[in-house]
Protein backbone atom coordinates (compact mmCIF):
# COMPACT_ATOMS: atom_id res chain seq x y z
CA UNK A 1 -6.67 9.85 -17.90
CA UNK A 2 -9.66 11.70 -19.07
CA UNK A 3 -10.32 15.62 -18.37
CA UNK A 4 -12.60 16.55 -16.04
CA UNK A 5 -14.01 19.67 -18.77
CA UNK A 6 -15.49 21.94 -16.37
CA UNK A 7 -17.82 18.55 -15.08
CA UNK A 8 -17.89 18.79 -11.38
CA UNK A 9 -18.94 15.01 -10.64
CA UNK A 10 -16.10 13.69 -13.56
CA UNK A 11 -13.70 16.41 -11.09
CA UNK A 12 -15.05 14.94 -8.10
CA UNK A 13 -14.43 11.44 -9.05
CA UNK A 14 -11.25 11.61 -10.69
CA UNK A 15 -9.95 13.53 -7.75
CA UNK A 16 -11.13 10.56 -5.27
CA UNK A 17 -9.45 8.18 -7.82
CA UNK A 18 -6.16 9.88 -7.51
CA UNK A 19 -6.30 9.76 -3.68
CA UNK A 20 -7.13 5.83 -3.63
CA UNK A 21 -4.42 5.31 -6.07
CA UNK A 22 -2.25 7.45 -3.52
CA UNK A 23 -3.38 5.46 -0.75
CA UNK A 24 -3.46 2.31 -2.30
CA UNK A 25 0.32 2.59 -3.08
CA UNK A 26 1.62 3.90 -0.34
CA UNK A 27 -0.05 1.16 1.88
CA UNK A 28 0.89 -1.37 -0.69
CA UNK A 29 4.93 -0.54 0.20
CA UNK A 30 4.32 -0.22 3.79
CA UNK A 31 3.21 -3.41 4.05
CA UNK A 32 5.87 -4.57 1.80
CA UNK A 33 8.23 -2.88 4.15
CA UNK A 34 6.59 -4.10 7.03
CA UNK A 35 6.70 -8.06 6.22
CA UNK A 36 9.82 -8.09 5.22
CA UNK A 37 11.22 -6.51 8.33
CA UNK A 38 9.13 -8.77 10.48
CA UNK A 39 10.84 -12.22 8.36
CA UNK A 40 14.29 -10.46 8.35
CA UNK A 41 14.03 -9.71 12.35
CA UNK A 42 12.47 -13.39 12.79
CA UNK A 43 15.11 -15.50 10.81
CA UNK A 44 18.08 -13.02 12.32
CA UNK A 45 16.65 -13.30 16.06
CA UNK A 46 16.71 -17.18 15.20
CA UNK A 47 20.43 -17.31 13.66
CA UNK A 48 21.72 -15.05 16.25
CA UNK A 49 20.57 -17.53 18.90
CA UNK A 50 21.62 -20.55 17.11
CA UNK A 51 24.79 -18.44 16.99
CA UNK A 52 25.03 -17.64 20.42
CA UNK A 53 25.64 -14.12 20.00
CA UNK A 54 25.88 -12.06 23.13
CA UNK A 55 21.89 -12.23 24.92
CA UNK A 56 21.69 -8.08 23.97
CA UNK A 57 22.01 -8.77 20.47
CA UNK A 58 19.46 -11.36 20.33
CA UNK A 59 16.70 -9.82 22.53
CA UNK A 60 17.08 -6.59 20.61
CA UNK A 61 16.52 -8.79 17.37
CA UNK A 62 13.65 -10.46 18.77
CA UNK A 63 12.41 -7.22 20.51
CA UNK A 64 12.32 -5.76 16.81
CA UNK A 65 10.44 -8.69 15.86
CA UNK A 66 8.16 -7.84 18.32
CA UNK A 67 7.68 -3.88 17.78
CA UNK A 68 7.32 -4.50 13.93
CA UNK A 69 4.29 -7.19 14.56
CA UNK A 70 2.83 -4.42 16.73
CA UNK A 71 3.39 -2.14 14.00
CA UNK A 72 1.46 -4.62 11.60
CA UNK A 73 -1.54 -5.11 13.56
CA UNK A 74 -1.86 -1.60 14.64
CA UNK A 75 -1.79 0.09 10.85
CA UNK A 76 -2.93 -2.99 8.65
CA UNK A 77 -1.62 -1.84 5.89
CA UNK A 78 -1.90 -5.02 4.28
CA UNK A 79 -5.99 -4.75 4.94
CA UNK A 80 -5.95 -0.95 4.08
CA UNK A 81 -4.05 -1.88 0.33
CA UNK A 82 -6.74 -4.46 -0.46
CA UNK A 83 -9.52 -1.68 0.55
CA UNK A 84 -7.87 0.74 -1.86
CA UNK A 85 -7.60 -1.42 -4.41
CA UNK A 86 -11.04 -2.26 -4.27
CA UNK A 87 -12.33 1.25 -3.92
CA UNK A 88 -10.06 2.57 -6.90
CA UNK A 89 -11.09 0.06 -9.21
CA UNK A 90 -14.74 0.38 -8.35
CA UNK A 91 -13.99 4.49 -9.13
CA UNK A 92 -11.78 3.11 -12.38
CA UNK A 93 -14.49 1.57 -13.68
CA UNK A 94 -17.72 4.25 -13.11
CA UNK A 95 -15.50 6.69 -14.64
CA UNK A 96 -14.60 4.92 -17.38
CA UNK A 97 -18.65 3.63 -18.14
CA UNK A 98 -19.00 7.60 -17.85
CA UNK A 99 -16.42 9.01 -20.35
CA UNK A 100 -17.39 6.23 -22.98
CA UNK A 101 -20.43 8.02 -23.21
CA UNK A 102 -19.50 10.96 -25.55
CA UNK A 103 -20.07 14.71 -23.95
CA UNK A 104 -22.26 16.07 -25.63
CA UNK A 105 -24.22 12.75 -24.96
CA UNK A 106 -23.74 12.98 -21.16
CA UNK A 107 -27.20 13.14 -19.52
CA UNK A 108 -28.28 14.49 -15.65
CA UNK A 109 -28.79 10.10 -15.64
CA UNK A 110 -25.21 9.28 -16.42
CA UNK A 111 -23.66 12.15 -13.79
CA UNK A 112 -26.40 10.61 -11.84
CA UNK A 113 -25.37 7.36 -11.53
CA UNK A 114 -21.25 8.49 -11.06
CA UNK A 115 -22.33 10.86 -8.30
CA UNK A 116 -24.10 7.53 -6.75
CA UNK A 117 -20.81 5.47 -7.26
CA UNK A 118 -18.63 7.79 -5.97
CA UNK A 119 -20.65 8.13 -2.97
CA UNK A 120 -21.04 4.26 -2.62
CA UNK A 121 -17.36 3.75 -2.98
CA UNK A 122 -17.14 6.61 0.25
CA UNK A 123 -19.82 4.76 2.16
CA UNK A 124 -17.95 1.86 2.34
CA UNK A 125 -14.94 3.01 2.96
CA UNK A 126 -16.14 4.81 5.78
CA UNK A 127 -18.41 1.43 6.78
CA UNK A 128 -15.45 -0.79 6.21
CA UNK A 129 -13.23 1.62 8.67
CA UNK A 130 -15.73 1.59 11.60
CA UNK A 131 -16.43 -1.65 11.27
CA UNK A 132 -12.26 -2.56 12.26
CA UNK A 133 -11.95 0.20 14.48
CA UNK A 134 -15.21 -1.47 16.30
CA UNK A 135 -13.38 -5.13 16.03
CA UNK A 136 -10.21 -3.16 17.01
CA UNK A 137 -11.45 -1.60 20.67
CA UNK A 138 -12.81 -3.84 23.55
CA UNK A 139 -15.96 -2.66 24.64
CA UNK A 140 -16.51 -0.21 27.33
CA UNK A 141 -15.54 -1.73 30.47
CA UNK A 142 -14.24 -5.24 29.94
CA UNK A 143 -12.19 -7.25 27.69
CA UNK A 144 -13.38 -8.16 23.59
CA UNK A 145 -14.90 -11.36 23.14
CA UNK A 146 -13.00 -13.86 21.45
């Protein structure tokens, strides 16, 4: 990874870079965690009725089932992986066009146009949140559309 050398946009953007990456694995093994509970809990709520196992075992299975597809749609951290990903790799890549160029080389343009990227790469994060939290909430008094 490069050095940041006392260049507060490089510092700025590698620091956002290590947070994505941060984010982007930690969602990527939640929802790793998350799908394989949900086919685990959906194949063994399905075995333990073709079983006939006591009705408590099986609704607790299937009540699992239930809580962890809550747990999916309520965090998407499927969704939230993908927007990582594509927010670190944007970063990756500005920072990378940006050290190629040699320091002493480095012009007010060039920390210019990586101030501009990492702020894009904010902006639509921040778009790309409000935007599901909108799609998320039923408007004020009534029910969403479908």
């Amino acid at each position: 990874m490069p050095q940041a050398n006392e260049d507060p946009v490089l510092e700025q953007a590698l620091r956002d870079l290590a947070w994505y990456e941060r984010i982007m694995r930690r969602s990527r093994r939640w929802a790793a965690v998350t799908e394989l509970t949900a086919l685990a809990t959906g194949a063994g709520a399905v075995v333990a009725a073709g079983i006939q196992a006591p009705a408590a075992v099986t609704a607790s299975i299937a009540g699992t089932t239930l809580f962890v597809g809550g747990f999916r749609q309520l965090f998407h951290h499927a969704e939230r992986h993908v927007q990582a990903a594509e927010a670190w790799s944007r970063l990756r890549l500005a920072i990378q066009r940006y050290t190629l160029v040699a320091e002493a080389d480095r012009s007010d343009g060039n920390r210019q146009r990586l101030l501009e990227e990492v702020e894009a790469v904010a902006d639509t994060e921040l778009q790309s949140w409000a935007t599901s939290r909108r799609l998320a909430q039923p408007p004020p008094g009534g029910q969403a559309l479908p």
